[in-house]
N, C-alpha and C. Protein backbone atom coordinates (compact mmCIF):
# COMPACT_ATOMS: atom_id res chain seq x y z
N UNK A 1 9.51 -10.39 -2.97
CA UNK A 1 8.32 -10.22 -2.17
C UNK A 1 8.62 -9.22 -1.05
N UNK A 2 7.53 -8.16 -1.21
CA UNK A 2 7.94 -7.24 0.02
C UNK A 2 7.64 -7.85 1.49
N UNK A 3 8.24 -7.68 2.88
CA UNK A 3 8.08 -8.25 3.67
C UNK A 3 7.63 -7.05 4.83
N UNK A 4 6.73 -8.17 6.14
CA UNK A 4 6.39 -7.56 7.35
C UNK A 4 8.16 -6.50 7.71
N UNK A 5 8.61 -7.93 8.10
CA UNK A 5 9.99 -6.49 8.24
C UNK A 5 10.90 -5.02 7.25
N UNK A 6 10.60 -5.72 6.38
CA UNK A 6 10.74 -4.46 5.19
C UNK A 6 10.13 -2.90 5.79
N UNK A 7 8.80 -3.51 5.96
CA UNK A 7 7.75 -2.23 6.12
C UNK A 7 8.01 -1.87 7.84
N UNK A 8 8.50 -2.67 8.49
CA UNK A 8 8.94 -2.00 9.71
C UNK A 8 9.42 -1.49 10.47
N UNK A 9 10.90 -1.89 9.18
CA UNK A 9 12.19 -1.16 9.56
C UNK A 9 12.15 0.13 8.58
N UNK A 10 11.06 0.46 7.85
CA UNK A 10 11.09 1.57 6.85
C UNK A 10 11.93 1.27 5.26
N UNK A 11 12.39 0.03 4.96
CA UNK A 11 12.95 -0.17 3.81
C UNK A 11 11.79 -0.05 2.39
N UNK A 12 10.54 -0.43 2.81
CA UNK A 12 9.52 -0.50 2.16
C UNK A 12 9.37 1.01 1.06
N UNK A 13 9.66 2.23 2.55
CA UNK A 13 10.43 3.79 1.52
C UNK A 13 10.89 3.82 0.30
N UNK A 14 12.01 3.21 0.64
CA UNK A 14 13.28 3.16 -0.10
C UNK A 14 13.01 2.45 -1.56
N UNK A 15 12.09 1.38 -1.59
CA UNK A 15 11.70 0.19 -2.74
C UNK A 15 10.65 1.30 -3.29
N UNK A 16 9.53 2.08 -2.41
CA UNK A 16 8.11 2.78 -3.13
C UNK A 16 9.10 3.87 -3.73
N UNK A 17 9.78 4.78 -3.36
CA UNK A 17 11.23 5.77 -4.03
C UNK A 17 11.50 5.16 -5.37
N UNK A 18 12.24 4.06 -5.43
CA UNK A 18 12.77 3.51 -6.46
C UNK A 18 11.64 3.17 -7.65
N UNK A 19 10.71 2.52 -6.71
CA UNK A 19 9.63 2.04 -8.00
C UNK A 19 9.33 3.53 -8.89
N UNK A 20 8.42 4.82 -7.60
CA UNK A 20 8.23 6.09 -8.80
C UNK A 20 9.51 6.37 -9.72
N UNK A 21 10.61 6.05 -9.21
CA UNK A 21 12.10 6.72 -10.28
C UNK A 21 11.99 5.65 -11.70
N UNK A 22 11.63 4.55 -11.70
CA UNK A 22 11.46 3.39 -12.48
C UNK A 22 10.22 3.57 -13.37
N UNK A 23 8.98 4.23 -13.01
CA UNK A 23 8.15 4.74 -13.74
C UNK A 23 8.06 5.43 -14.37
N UNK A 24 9.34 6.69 -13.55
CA UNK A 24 9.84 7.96 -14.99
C UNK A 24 10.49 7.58 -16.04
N UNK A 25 10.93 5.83 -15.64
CA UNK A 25 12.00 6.21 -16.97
C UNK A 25 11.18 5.29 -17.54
N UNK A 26 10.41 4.38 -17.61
CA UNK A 26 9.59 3.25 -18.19
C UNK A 26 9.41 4.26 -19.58
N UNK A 27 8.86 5.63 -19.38
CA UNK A 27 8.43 6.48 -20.84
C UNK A 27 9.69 6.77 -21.84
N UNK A 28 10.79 6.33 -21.35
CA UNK A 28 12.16 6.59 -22.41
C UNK A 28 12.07 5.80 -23.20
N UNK A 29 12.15 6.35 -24.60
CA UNK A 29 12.55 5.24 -25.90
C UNK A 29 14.30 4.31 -25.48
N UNK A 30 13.81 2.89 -26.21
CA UNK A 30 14.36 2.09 -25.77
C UNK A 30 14.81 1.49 -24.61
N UNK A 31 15.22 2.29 -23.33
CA UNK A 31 14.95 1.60 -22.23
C UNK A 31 13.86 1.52 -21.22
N UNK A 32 13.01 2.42 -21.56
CA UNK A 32 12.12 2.73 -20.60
C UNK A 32 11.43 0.96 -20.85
N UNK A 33 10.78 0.51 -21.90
CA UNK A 33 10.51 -0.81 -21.37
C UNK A 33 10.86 -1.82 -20.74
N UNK A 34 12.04 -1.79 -20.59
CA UNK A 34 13.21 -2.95 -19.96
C UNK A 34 12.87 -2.32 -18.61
N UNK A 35 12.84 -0.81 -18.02
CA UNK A 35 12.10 -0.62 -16.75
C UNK A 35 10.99 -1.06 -16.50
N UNK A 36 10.32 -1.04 -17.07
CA UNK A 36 8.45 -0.86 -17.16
C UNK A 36 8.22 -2.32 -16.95
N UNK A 37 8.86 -3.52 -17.42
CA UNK A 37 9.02 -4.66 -17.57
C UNK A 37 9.32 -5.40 -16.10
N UNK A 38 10.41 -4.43 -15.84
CA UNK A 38 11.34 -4.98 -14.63
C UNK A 38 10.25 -4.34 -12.99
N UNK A 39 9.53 -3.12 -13.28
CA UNK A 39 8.81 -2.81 -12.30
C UNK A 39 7.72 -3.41 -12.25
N UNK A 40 7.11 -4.07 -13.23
CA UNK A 40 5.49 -5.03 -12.95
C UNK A 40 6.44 -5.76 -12.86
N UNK A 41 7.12 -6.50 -12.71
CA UNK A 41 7.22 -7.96 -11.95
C UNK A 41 7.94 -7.54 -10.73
N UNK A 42 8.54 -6.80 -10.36
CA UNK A 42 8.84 -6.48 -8.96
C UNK A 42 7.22 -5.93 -8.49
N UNK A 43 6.60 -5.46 -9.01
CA UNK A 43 4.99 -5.36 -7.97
C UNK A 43 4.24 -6.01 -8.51
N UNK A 44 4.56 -7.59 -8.73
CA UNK A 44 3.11 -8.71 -9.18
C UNK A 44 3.15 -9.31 -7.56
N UNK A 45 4.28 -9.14 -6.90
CA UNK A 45 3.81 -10.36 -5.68
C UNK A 45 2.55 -9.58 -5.16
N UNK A 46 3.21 -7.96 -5.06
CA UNK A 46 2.21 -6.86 -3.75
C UNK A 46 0.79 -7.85 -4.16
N UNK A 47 0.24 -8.08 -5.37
CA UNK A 47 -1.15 -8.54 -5.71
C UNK A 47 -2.24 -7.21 -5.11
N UNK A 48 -1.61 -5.98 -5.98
CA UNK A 48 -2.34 -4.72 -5.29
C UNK A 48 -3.54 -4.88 -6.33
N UNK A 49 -4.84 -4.59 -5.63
CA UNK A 49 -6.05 -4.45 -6.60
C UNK A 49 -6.91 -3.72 -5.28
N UNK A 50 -7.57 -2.61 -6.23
CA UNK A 50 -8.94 -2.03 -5.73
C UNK A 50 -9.74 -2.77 -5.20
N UNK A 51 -10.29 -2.46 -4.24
CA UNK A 51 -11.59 -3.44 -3.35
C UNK A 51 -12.42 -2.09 -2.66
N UNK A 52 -13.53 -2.72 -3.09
CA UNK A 52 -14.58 -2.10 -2.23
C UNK A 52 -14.45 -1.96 -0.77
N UNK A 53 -15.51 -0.31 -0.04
CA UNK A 53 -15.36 -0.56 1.64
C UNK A 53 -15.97 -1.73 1.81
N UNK A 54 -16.97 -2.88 1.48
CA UNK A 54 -17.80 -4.05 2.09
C UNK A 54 -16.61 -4.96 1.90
N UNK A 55 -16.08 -5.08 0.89
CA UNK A 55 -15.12 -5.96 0.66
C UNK A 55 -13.79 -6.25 2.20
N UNK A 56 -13.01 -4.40 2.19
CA UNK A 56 -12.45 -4.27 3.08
C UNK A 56 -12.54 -4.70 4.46
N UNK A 57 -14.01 -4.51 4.82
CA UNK A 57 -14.51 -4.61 6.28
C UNK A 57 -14.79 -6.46 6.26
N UNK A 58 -15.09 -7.29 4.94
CA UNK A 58 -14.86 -8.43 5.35
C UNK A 58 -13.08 -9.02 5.62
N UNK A 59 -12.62 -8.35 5.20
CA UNK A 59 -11.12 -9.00 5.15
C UNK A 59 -10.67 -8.19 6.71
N UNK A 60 -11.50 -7.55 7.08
CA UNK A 60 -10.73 -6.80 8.67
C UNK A 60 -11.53 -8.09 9.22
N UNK A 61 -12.53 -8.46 9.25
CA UNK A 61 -13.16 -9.54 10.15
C UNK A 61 -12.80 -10.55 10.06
N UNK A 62 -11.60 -11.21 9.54
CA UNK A 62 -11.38 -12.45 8.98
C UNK A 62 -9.60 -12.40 9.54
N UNK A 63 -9.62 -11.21 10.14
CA UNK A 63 -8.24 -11.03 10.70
C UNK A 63 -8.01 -11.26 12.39
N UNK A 64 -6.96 -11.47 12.94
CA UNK A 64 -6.72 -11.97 14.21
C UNK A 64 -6.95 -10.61 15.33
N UNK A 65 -6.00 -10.00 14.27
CA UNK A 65 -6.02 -8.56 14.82
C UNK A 65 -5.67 -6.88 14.16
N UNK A 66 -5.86 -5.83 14.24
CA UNK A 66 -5.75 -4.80 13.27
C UNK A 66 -4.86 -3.58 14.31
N UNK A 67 -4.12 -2.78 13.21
CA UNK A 67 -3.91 -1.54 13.80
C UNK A 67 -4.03 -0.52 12.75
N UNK A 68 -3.93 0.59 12.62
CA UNK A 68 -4.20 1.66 12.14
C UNK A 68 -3.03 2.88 11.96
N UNK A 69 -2.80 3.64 11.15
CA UNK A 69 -1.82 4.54 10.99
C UNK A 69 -2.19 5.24 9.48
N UNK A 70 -1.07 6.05 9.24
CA UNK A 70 -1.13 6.94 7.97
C UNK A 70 -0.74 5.74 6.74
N UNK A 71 -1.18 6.33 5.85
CA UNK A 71 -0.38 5.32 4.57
C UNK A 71 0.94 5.55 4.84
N UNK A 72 1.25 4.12 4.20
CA UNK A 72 2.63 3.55 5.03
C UNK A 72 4.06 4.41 3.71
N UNK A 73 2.88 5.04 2.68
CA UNK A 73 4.05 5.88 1.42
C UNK A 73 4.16 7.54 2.12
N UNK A 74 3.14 8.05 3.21
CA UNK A 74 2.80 9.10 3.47
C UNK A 74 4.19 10.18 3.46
N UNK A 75 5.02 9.77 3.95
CA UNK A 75 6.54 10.77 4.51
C UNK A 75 7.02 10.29 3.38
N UNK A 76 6.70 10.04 2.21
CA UNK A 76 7.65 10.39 0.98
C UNK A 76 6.81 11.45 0.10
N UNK A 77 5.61 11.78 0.87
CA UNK A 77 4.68 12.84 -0.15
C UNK A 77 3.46 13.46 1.13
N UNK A 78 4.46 14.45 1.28
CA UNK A 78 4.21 15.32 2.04
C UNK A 78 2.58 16.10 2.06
N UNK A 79 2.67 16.14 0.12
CA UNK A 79 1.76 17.51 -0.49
C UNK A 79 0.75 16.78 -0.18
N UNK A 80 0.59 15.22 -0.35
CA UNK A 80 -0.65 14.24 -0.80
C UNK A 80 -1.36 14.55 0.83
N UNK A 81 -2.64 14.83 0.58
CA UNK A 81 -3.91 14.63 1.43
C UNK A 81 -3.75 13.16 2.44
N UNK A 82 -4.09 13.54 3.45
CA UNK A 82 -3.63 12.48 4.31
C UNK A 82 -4.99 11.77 4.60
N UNK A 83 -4.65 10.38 4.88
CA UNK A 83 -5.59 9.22 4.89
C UNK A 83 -5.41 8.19 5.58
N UNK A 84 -5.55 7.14 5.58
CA UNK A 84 -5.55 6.07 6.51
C UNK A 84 -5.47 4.75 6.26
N UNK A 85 -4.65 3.46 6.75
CA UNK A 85 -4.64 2.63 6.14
C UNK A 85 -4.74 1.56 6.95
N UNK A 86 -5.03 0.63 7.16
CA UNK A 86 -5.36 -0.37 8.29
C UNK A 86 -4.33 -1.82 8.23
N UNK A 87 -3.62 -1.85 9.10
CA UNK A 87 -2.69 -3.23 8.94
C UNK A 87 -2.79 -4.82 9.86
N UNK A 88 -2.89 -5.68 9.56
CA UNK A 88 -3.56 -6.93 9.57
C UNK A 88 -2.48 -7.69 10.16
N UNK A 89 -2.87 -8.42 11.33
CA UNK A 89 -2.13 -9.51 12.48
C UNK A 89 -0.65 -9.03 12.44
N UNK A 90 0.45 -9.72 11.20
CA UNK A 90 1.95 -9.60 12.21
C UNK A 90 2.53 -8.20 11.41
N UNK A 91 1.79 -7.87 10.48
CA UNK A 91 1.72 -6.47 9.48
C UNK A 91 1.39 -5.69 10.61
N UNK A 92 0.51 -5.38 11.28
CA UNK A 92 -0.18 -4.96 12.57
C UNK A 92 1.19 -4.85 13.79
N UNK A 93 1.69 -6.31 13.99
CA UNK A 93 2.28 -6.26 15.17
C UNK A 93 3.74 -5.50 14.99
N UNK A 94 3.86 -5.40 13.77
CA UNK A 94 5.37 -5.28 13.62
C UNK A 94 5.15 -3.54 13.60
N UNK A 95 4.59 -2.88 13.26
CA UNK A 95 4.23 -1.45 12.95
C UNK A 95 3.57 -0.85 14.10
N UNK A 96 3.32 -1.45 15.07
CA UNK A 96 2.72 -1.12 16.21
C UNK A 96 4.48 -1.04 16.92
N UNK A 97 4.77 -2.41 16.85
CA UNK A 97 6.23 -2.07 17.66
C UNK A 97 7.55 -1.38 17.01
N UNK A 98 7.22 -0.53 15.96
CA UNK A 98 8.09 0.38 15.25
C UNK A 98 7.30 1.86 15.49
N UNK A 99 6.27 1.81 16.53
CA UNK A 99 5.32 3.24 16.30
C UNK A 99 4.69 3.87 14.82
N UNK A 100 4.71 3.01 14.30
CA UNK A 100 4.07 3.63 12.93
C UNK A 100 2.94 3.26 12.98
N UNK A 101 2.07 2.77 13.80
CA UNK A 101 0.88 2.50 13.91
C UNK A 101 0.04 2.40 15.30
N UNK A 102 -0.87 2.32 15.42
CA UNK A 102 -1.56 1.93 16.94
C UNK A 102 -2.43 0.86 16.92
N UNK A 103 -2.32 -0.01 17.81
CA UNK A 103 -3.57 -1.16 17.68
C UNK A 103 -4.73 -0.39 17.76
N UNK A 104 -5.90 -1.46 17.36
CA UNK A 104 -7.76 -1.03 17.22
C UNK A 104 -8.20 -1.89 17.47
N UNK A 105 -9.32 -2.04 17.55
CA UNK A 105 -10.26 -3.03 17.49
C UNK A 105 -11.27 -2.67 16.10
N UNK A 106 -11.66 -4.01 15.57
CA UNK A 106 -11.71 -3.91 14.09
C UNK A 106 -12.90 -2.93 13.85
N UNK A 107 -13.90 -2.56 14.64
CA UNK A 107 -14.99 -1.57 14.47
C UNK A 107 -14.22 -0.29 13.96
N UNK A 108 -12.93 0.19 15.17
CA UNK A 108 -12.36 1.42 14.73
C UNK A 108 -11.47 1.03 13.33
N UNK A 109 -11.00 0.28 12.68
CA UNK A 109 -10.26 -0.13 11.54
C UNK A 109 -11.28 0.77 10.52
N UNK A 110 -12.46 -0.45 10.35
CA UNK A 110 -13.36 -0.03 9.70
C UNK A 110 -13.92 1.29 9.35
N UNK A 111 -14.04 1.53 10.69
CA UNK A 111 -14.50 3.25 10.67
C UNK A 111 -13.76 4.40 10.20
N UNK A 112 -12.30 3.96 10.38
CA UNK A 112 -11.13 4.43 9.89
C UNK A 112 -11.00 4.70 8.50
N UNK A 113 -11.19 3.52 7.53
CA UNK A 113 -11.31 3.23 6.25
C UNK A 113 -12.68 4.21 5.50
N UNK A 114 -13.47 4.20 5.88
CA UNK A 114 -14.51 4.28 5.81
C UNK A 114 -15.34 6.23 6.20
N UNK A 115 -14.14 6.62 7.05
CA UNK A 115 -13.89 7.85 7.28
C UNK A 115 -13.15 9.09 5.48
N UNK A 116 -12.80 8.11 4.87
CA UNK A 116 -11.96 8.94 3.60
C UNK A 116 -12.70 7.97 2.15
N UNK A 117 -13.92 8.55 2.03
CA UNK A 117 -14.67 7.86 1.09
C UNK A 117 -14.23 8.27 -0.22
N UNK A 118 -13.26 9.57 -0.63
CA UNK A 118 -13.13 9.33 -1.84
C UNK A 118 -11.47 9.09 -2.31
N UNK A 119 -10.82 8.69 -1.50
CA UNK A 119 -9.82 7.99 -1.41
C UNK A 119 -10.27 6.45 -1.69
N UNK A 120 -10.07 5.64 -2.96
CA UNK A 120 -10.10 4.38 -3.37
C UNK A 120 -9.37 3.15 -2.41
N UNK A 121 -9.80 2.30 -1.93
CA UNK A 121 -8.91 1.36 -0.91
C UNK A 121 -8.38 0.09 -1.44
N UNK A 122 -7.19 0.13 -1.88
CA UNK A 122 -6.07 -1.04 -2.15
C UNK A 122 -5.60 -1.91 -1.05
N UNK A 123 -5.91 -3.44 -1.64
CA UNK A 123 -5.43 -4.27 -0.50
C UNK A 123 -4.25 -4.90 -1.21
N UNK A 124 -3.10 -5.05 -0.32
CA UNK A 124 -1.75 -5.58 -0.83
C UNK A 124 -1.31 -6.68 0.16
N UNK A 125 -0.29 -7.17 -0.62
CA UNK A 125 -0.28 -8.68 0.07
C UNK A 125 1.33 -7.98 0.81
N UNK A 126 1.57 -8.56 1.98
CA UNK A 126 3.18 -8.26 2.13
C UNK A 126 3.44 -10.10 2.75
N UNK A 127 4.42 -10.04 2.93
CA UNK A 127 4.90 -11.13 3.19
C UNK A 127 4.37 -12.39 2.80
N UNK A 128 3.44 -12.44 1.25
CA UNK A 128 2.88 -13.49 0.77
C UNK A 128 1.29 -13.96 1.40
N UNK A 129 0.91 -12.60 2.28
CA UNK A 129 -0.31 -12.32 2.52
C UNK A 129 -1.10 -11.04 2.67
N UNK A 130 -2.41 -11.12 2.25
CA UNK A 130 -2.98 -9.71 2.38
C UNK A 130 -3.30 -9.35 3.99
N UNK A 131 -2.10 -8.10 4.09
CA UNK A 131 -2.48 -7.49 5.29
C UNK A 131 -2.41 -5.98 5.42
N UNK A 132 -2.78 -5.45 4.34
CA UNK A 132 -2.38 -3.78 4.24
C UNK A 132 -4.25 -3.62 3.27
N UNK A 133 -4.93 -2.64 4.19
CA UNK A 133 -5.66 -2.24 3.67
C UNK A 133 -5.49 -0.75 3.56
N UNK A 134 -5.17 0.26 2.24
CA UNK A 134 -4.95 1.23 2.26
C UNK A 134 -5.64 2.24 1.68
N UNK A 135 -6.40 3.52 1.87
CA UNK A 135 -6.84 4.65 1.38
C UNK A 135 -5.90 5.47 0.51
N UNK A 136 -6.38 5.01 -0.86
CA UNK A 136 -5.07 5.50 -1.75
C UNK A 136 -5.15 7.04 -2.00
N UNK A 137 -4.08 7.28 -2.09
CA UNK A 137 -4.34 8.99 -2.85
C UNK A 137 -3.53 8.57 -4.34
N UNK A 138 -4.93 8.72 -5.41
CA UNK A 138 -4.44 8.24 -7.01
C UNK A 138 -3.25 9.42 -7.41
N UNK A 139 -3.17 10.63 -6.67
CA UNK A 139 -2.44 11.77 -7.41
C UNK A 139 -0.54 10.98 -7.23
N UNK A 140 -0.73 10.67 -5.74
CA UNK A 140 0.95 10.21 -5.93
C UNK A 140 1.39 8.37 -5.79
N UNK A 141 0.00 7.62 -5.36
CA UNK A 141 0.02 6.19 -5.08
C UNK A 141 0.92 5.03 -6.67
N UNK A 142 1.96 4.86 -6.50
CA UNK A 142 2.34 3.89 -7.34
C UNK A 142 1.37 2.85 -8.22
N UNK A 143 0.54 2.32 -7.54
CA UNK A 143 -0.74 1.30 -8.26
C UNK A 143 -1.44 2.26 -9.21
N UNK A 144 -1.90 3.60 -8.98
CA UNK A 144 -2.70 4.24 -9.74
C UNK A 144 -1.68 4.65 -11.09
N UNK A 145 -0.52 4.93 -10.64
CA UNK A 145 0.24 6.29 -11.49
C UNK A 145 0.65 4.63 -12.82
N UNK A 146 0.82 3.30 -11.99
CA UNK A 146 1.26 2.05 -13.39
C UNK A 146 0.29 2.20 -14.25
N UNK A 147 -0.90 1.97 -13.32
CA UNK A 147 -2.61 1.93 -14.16
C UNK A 147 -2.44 2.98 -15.36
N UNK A 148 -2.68 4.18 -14.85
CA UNK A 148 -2.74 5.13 -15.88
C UNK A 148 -1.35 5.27 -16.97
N UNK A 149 -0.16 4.56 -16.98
CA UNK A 149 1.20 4.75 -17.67
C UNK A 149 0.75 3.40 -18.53
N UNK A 150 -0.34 2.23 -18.22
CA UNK A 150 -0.56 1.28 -19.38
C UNK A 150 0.07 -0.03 -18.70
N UNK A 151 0.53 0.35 -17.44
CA UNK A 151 1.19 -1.08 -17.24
C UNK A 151 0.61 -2.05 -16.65
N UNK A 152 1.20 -2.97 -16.55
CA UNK A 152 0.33 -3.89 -15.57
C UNK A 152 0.27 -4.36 -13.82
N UNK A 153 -0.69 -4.32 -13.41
CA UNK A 153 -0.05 -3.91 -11.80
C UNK A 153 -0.93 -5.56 -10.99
């Protein structure tokens, strides 16, 4: 299970790195499935799935508190179009006190999200809860690139 501290100390990098290297090889005869295998169950906890902006803006209101920053994969893909991702109570607190984020108040979350309409928004669970609402970019985002390789995410 990926964790609040994972993503705060930046290890979270290092695991999204490994997962795309694990996707290249998933397409090799004979081992690539034993990857492909081994990477959906290392990303069944995330519980990453597409959600609507109405959807999003109820799960920001149902939160204690929000902050705001770049997608949290952004500095491993430079080229990718930049966007925005909104992070939820101790997801929030921990990324605020690592500077990777700034607190909001949930109007600006929203507006945030809601600012990059054709960027698709994935909510992921970290620490065994959903607190990452993110504006995906499908060209380099891990959830999109399993989708389209057949796997299961």
């Amino acid at each position: 299970m990926v964790t609040v501290k994972e993503y705060g100390s930046g290890r979270i990098l290092k695991d999204i790195r490994l997962a795309h290297f694990a996707l290249g090889i998933a397409g090799i005869p004979i081992v690539g499935p034993v990857f492909a295998r081994r990477l959906e169950q290392r990303m069944q906890p995330l519980g990453l799935r597409q959600i609507t902006l109405e959807v999003a803006r109820s799960v920001i209101d149902a939160c204690g508190h929000c902050a705001a920053g770049p997608r949290i994969c952004q500095p491993l893909f430079h080229q990718s179009a930049a966007s925005g991702a909104v992070f939820l109570d101790e997801l929030a607190d921990r990324l605020v006190a690592a500077g990777k984020a700034r607190p909001v108040i949930k109007e600006q979350a929203k507006a945030i999200l809601a600012k990059y309409p054709d960027n698709p928004l994935i909510l992921s669970r970290v620490s065994g809860r959903y607190l990452e609402i993110c504006r995906s970019d499908p060209k380099v985002c891990i959830y999109w690139k399993m989708r389209r390789g057949g796997l299961n995410v």
